[in-house]
N, C-alpha and C. Protein backbone atom coordinates (compact mmCIF):
# COMPACT_ATOMS: atom_id res chain seq x y z
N UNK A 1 -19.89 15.08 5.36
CA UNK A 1 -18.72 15.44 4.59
C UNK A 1 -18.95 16.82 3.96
N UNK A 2 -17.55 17.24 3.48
CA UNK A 2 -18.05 19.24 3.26
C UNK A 2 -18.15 18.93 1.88
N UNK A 3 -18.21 20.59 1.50
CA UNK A 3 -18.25 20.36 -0.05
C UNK A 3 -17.23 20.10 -0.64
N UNK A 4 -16.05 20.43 -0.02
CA UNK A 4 -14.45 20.56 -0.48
C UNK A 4 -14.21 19.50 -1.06
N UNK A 5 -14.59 18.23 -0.29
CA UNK A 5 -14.53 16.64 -0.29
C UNK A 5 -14.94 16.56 -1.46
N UNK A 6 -16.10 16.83 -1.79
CA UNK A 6 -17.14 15.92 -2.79
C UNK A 6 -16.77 16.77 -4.38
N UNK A 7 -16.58 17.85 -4.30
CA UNK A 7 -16.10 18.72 -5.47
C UNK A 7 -14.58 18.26 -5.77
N UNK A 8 -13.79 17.83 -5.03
CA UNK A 8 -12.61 17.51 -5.17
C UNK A 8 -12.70 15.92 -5.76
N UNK A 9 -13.24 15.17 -5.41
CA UNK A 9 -13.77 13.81 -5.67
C UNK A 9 -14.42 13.79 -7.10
N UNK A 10 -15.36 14.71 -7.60
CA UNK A 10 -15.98 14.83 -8.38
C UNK A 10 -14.97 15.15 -9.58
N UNK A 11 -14.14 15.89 -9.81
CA UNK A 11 -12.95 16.41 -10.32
C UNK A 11 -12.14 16.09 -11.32
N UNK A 12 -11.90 14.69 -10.29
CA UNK A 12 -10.87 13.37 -10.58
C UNK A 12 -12.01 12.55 -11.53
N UNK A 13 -10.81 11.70 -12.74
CA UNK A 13 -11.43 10.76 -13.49
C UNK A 13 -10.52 9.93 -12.95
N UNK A 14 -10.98 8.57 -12.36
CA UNK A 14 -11.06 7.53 -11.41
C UNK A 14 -10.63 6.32 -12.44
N UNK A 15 -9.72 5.20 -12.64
CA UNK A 15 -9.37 4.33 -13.34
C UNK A 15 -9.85 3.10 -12.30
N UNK A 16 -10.35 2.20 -12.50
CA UNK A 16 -10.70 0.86 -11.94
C UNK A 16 -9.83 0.16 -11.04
N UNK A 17 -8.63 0.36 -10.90
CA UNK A 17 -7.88 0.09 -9.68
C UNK A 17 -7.98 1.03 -8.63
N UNK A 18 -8.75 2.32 -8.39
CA UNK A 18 -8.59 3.11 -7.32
C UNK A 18 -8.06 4.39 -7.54
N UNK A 19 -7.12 4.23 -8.67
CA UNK A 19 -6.24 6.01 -8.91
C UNK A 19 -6.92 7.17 -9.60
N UNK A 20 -6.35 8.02 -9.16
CA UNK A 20 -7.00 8.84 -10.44
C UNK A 20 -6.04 8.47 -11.80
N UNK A 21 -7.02 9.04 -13.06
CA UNK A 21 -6.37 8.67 -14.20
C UNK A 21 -5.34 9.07 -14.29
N UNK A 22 -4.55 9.88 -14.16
CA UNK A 22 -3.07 10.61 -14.55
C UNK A 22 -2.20 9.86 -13.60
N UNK A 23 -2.62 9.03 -12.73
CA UNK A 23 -1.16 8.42 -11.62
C UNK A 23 -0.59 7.95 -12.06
N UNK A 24 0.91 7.94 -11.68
CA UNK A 24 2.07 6.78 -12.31
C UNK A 24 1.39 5.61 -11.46
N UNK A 25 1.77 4.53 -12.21
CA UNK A 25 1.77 2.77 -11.57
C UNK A 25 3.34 2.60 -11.49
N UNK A 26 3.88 2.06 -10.02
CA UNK A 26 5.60 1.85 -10.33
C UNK A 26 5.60 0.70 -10.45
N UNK A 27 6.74 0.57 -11.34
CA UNK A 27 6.83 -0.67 -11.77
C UNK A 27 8.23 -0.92 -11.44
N UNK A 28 8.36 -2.41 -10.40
CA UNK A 28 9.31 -2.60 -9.93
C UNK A 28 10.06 -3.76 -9.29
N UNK A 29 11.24 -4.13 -9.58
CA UNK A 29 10.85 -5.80 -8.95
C UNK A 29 11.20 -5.99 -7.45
N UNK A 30 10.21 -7.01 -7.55
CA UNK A 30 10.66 -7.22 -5.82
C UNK A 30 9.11 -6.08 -5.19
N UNK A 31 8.24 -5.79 -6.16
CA UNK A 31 6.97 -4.93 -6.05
C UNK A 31 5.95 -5.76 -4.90
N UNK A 32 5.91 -5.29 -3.67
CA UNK A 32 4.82 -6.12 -2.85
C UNK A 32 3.12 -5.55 -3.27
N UNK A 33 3.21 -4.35 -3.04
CA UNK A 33 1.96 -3.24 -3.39
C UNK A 33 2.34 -1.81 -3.28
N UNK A 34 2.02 -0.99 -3.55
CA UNK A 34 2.18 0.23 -3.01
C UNK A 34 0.77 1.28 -2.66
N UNK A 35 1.38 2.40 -1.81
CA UNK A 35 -0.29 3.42 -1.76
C UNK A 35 0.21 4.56 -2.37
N UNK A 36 -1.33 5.13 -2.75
CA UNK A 36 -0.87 6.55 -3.14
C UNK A 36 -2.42 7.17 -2.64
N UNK A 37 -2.27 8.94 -2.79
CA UNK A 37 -2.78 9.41 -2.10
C UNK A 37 -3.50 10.65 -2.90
N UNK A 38 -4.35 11.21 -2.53
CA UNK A 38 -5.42 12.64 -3.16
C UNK A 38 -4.07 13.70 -3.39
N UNK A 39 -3.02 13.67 -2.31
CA UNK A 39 -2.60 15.47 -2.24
C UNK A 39 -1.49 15.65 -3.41
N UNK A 40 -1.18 14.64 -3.70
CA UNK A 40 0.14 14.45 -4.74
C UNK A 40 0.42 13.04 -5.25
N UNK A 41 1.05 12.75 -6.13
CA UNK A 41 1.24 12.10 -7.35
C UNK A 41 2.26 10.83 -6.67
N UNK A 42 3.45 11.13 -5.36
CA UNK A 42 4.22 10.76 -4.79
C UNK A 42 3.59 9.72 -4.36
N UNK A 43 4.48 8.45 -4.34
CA UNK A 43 3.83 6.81 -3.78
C UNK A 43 4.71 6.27 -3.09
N UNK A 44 4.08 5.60 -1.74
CA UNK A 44 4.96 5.03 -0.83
C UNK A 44 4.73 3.13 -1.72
N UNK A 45 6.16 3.18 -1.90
CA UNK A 45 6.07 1.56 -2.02
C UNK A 45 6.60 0.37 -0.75
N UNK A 46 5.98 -0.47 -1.72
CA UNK A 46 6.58 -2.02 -0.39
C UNK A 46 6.93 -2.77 -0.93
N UNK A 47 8.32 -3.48 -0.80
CA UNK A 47 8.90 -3.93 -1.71
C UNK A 47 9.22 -5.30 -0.84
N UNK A 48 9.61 -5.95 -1.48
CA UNK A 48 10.15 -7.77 -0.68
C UNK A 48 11.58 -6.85 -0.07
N UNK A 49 12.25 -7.17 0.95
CA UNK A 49 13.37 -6.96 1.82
C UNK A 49 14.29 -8.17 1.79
N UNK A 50 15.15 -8.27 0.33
CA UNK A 50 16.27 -9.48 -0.17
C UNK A 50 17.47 -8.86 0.64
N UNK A 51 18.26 -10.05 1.79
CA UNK A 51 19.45 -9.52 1.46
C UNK A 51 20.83 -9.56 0.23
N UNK A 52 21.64 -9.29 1.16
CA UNK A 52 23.39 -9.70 -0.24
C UNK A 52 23.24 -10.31 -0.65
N UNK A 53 22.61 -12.03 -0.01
CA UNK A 53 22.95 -13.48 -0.61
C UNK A 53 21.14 -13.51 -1.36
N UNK A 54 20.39 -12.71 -1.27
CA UNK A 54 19.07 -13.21 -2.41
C UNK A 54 18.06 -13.69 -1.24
N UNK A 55 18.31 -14.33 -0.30
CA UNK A 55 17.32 -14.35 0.95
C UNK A 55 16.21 -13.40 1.84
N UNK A 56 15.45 -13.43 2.13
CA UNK A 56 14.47 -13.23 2.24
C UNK A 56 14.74 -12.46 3.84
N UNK A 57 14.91 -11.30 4.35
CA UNK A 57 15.80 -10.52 5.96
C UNK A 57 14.29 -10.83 6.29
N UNK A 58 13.66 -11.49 7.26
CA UNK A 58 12.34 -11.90 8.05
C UNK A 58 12.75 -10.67 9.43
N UNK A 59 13.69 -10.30 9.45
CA UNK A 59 14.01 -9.14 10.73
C UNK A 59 13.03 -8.35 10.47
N UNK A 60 13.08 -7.60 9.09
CA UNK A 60 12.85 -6.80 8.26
C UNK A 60 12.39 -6.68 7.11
N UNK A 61 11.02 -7.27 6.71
CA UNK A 61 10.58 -8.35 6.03
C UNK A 61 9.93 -7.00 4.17
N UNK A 62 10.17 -6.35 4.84
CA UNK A 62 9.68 -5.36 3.44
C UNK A 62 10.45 -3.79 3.83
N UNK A 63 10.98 -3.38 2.13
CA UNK A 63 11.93 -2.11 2.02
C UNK A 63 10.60 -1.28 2.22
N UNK A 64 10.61 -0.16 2.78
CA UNK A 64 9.12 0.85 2.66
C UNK A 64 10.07 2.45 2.62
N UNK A 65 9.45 2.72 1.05
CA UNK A 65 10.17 4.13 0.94
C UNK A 65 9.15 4.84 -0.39
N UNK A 66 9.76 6.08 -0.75
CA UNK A 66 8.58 6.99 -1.28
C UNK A 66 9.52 7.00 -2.91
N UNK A 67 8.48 7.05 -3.62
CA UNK A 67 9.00 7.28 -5.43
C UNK A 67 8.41 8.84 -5.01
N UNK A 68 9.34 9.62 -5.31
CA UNK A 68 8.89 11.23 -5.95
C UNK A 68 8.85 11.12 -7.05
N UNK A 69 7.55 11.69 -8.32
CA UNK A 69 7.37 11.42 -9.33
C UNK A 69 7.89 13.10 -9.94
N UNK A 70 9.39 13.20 -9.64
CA UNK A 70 9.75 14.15 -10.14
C UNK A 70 10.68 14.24 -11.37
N UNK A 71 11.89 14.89 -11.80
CA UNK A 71 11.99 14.51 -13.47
C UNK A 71 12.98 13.30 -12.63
N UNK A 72 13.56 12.75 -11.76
CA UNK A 72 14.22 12.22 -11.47
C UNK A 72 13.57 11.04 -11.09
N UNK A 73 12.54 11.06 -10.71
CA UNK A 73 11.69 9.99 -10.29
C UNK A 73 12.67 9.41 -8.97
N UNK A 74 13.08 10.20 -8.01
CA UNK A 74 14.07 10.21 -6.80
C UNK A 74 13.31 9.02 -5.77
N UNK A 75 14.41 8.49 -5.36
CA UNK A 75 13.62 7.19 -4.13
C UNK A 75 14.00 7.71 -2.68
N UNK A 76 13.27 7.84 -1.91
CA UNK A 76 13.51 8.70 -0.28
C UNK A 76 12.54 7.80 0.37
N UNK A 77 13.10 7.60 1.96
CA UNK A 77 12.72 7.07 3.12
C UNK A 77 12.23 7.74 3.78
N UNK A 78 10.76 7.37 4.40
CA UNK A 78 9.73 7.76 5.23
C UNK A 78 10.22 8.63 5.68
N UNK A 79 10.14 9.58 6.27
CA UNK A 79 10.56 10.44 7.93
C UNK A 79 9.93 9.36 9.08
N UNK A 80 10.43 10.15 10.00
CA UNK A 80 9.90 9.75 10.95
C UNK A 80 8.50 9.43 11.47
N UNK A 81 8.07 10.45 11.59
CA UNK A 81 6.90 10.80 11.95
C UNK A 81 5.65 9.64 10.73
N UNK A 82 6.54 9.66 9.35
CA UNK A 82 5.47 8.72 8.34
C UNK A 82 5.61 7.24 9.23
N UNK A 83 6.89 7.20 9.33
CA UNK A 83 7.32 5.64 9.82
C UNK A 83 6.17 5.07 10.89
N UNK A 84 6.28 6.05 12.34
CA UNK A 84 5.93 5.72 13.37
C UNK A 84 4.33 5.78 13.30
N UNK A 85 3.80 6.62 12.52
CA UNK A 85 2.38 6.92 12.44
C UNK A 85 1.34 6.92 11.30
N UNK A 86 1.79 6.30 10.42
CA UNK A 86 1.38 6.10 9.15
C UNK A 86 1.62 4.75 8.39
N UNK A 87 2.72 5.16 7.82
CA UNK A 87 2.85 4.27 6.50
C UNK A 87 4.07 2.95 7.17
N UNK A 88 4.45 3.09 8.18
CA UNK A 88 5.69 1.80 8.64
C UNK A 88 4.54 0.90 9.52
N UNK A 89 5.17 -0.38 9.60
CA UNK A 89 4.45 -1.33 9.98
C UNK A 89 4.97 -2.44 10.64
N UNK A 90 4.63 -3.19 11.52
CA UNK A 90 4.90 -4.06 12.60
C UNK A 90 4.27 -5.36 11.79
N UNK A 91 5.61 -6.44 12.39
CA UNK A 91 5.70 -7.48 11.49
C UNK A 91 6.10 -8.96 12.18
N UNK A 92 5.44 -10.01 12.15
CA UNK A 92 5.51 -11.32 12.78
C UNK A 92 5.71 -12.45 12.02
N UNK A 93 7.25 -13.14 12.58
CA UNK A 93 7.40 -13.97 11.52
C UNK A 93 6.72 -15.41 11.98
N UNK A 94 5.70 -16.25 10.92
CA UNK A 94 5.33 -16.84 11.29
C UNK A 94 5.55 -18.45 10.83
N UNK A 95 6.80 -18.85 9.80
CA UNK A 95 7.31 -19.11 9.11
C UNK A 95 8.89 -18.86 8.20
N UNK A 96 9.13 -19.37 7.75
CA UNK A 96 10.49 -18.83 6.79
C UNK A 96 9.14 -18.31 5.23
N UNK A 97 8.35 -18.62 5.22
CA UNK A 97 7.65 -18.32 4.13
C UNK A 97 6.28 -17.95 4.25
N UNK A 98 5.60 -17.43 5.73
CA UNK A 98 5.00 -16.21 5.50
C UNK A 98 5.01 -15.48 7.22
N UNK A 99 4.86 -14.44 7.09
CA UNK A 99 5.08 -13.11 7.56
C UNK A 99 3.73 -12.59 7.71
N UNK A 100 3.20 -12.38 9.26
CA UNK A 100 2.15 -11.48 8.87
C UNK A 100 2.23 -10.10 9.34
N UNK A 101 1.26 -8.83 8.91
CA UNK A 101 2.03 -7.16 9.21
C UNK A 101 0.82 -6.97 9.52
N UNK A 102 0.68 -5.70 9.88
CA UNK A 102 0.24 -4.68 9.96
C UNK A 102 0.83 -3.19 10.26
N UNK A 103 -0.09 -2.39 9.52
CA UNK A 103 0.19 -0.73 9.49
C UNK A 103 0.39 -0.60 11.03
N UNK A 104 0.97 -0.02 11.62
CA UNK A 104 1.04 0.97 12.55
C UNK A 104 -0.15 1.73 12.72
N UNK A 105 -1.15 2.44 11.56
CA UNK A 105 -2.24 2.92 11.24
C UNK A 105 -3.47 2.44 11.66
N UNK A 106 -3.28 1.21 11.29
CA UNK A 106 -4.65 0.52 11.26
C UNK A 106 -4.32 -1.35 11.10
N UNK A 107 -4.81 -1.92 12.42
CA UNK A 107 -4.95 -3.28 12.89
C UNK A 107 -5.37 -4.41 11.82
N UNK A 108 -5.60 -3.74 10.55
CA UNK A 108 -6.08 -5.06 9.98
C UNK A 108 -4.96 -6.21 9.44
N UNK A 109 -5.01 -7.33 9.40
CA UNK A 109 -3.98 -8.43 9.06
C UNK A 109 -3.92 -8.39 7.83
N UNK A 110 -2.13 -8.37 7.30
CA UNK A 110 -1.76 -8.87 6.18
C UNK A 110 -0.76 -9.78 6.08
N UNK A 111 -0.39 -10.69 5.07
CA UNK A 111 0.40 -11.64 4.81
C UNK A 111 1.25 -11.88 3.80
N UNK A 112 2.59 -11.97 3.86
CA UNK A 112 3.56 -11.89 3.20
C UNK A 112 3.81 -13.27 2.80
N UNK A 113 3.44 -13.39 1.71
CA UNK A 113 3.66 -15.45 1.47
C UNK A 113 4.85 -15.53 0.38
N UNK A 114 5.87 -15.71 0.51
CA UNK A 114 7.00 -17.02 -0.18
C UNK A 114 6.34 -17.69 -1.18
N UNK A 115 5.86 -17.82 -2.55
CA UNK A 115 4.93 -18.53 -3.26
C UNK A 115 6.24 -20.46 -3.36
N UNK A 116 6.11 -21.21 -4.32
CA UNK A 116 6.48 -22.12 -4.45
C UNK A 116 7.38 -21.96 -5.53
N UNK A 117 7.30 -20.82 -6.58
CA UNK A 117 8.60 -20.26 -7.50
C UNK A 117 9.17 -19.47 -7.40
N UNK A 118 9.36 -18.73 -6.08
CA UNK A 118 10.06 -17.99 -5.05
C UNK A 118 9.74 -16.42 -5.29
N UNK A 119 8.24 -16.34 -5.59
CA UNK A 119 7.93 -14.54 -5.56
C UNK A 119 7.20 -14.32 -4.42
N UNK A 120 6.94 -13.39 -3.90
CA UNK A 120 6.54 -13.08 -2.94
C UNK A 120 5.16 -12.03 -3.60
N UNK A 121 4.10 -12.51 -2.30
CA UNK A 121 2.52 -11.47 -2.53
C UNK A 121 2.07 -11.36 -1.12
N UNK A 122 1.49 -10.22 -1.64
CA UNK A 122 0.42 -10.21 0.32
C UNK A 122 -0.47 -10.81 -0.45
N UNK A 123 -1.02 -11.31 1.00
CA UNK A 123 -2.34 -11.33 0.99
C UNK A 123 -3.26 -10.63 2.06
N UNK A 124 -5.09 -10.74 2.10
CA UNK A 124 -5.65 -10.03 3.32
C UNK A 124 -7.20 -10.42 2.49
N UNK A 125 -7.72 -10.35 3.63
CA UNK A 125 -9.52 -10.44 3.20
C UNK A 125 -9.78 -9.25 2.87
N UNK A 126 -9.98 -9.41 1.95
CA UNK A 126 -11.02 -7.92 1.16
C UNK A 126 -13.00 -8.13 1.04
N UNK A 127 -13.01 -7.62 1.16
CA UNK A 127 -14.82 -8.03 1.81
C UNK A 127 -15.29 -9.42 1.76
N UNK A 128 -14.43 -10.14 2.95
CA UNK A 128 -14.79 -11.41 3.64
C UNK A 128 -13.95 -12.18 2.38
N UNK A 129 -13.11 -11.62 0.94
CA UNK A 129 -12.36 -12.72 0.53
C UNK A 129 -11.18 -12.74 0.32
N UNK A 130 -9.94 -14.01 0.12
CA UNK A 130 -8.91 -13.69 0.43
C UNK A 130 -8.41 -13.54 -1.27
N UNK A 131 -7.38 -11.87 -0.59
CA UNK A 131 -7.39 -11.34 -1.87
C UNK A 131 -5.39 -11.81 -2.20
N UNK A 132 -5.29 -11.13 -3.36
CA UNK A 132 -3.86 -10.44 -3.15
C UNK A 132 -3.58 -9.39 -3.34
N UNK A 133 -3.00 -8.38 -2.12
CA UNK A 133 -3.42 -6.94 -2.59
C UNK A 133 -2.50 -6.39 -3.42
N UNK A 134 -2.54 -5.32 -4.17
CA UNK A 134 -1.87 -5.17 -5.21
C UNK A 134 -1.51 -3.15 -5.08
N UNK A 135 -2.60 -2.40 -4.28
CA UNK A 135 -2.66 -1.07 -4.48
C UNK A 135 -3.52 -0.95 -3.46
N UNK A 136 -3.27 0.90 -2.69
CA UNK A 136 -4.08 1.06 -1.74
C UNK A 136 -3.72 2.59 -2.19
N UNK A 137 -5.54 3.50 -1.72
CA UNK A 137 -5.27 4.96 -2.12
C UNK A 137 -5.85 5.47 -1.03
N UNK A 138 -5.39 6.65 -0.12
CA UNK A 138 -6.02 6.88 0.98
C UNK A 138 -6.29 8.70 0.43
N UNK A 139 -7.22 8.84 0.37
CA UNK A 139 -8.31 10.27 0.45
C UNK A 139 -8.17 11.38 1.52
N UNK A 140 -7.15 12.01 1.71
CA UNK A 140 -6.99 13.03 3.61
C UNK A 140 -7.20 14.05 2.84
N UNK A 141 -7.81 15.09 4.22
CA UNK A 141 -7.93 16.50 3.90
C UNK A 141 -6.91 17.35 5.48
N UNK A 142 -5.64 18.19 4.50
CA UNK A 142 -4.98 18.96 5.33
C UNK A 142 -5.59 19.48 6.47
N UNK A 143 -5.93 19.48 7.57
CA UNK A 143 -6.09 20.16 8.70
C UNK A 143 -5.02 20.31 9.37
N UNK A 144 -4.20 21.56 9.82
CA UNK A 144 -3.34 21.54 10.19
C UNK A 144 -2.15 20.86 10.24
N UNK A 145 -1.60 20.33 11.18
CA UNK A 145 -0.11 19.25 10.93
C UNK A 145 -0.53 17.65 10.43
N UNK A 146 -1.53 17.19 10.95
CA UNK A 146 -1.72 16.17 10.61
C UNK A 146 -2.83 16.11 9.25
N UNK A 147 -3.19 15.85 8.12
CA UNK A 147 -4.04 15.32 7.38
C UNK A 147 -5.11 14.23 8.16
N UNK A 148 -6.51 14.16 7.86
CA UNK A 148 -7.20 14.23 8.59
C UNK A 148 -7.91 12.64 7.14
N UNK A 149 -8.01 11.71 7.59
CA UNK A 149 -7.96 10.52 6.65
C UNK A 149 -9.69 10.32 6.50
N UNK A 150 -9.78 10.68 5.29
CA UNK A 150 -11.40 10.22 5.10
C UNK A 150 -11.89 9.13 4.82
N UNK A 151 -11.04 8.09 3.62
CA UNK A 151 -11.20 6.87 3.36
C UNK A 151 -10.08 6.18 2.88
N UNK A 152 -10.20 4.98 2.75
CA UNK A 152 -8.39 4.41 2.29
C UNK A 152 -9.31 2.79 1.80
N UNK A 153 -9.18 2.96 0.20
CA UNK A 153 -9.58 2.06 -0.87
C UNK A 153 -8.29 0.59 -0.76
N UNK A 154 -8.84 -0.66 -0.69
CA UNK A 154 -7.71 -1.51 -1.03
C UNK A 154 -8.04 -2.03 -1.97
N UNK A 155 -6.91 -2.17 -3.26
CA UNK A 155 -7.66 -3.33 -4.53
C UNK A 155 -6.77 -4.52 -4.15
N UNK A 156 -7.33 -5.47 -5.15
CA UNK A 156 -6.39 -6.49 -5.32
C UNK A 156 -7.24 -7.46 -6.12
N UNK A 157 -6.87 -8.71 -6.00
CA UNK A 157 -7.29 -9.58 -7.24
C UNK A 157 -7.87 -11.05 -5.62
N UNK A 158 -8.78 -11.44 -5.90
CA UNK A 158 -9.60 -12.86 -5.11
C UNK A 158 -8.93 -14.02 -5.85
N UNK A 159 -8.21 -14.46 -5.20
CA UNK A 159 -7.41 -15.59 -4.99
C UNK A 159 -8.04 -16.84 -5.63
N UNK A 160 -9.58 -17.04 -5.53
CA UNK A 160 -10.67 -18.12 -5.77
C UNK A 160 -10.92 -17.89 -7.03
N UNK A 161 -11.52 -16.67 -7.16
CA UNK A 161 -11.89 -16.44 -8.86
C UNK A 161 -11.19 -15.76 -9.43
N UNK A 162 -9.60 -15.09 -9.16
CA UNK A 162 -8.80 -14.38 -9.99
C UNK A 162 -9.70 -13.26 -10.63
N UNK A 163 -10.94 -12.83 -9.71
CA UNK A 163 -11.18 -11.52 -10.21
C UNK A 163 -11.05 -10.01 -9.52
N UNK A 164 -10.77 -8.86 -10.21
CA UNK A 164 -10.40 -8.01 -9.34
C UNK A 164 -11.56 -7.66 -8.24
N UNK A 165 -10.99 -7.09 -6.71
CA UNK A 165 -11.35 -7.47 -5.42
C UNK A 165 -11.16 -5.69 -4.59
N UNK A 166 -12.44 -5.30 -4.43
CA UNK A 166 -11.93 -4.18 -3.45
C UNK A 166 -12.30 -4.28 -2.25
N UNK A 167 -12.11 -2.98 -1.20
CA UNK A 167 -12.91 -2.66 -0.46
C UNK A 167 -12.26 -1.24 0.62
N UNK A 168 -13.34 -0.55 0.96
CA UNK A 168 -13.22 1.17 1.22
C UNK A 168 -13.11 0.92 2.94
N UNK A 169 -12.94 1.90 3.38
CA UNK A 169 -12.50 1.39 4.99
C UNK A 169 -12.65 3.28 5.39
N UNK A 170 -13.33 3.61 6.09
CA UNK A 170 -13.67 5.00 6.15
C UNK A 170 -13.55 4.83 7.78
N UNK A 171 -12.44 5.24 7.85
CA UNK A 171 -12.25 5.41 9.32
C UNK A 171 -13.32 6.27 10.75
């Protein structure tokens, strides 16, 4: 890794969920998890996908769009290019009450569970335990058109002992 990395890393004061200290947390209902990222403040969220009648669209099982943390705090949809190669994700219904995904990005399994008082959580193994994820921060360095992904942190909370749960994934 260069120095750019590690001086840039070094920089940041780091809060226990993964962010740096100054990030907004959105707060929102219908909140599945969201990511955020090193280059800017901007967060892609994932939200439960209710239709008109309050039901649960399994077509289309989560809203995925970006908070700009500007004075407007403006809500905008992926582009393209985020959709197909990043941040949108492929989705199997395996149930009326859970759903499993994955990134487009990266193969690992997650799960969209229907709880029994009708909220919805992922879930996913976070180092061998099953978590509920809550936040994900991915670390890229600009190289040309594409950003070039160094590591991508998942938190969440272990389901067994309700204590908080990470794990780093360095592509």
């Amino acid at each position: 890794m260069n120095q750019t990395f590690f001086q840039s890393f070094l920089d940041k004061t780091y809060e226990p969920q993964g962010l740096p200290k100054d990030y907004p947390v959105p707060v929102k209902e219908g909140l599945l998890f969201y990511i955020q990222r090193n280059q800017n403040i901007n967060t892609v969220v994932y939200e439960i996908n209710l239709n008109h009648m309050g039901d649960w669209n399994l077509n289309d099982p989560m809203k995925v769009y970006w908070i700009k943390y500007n004075e407007l705090q403006e809500e905008s949809e992926l582009n393209y290019i985020q959709n197909k190669l990043a941040y949108g994700y492929r989705s199997n219904v395996i149930s009326p009450e859970l759903v499993e995904f994955e990134f487009v990005s990266y193969n690992k399994k997650f799960y969209i569970r229907k709880q029994t008082n009708g909220a919805y959580q992922v879930t996913t193994r976070l180092m061998g335990k099953l978590s509920v994820l809550t936040n994900m921060y991915v670390y890229a360095e600009e190289f040309g058109v594409f950003p070039e992904v160094k590591f991508v942190e998942l938190y969440g909370t272990c389901v067994e002992t309700n204590c908080p749960c990470f794990e780093k994934i360095i592509p």
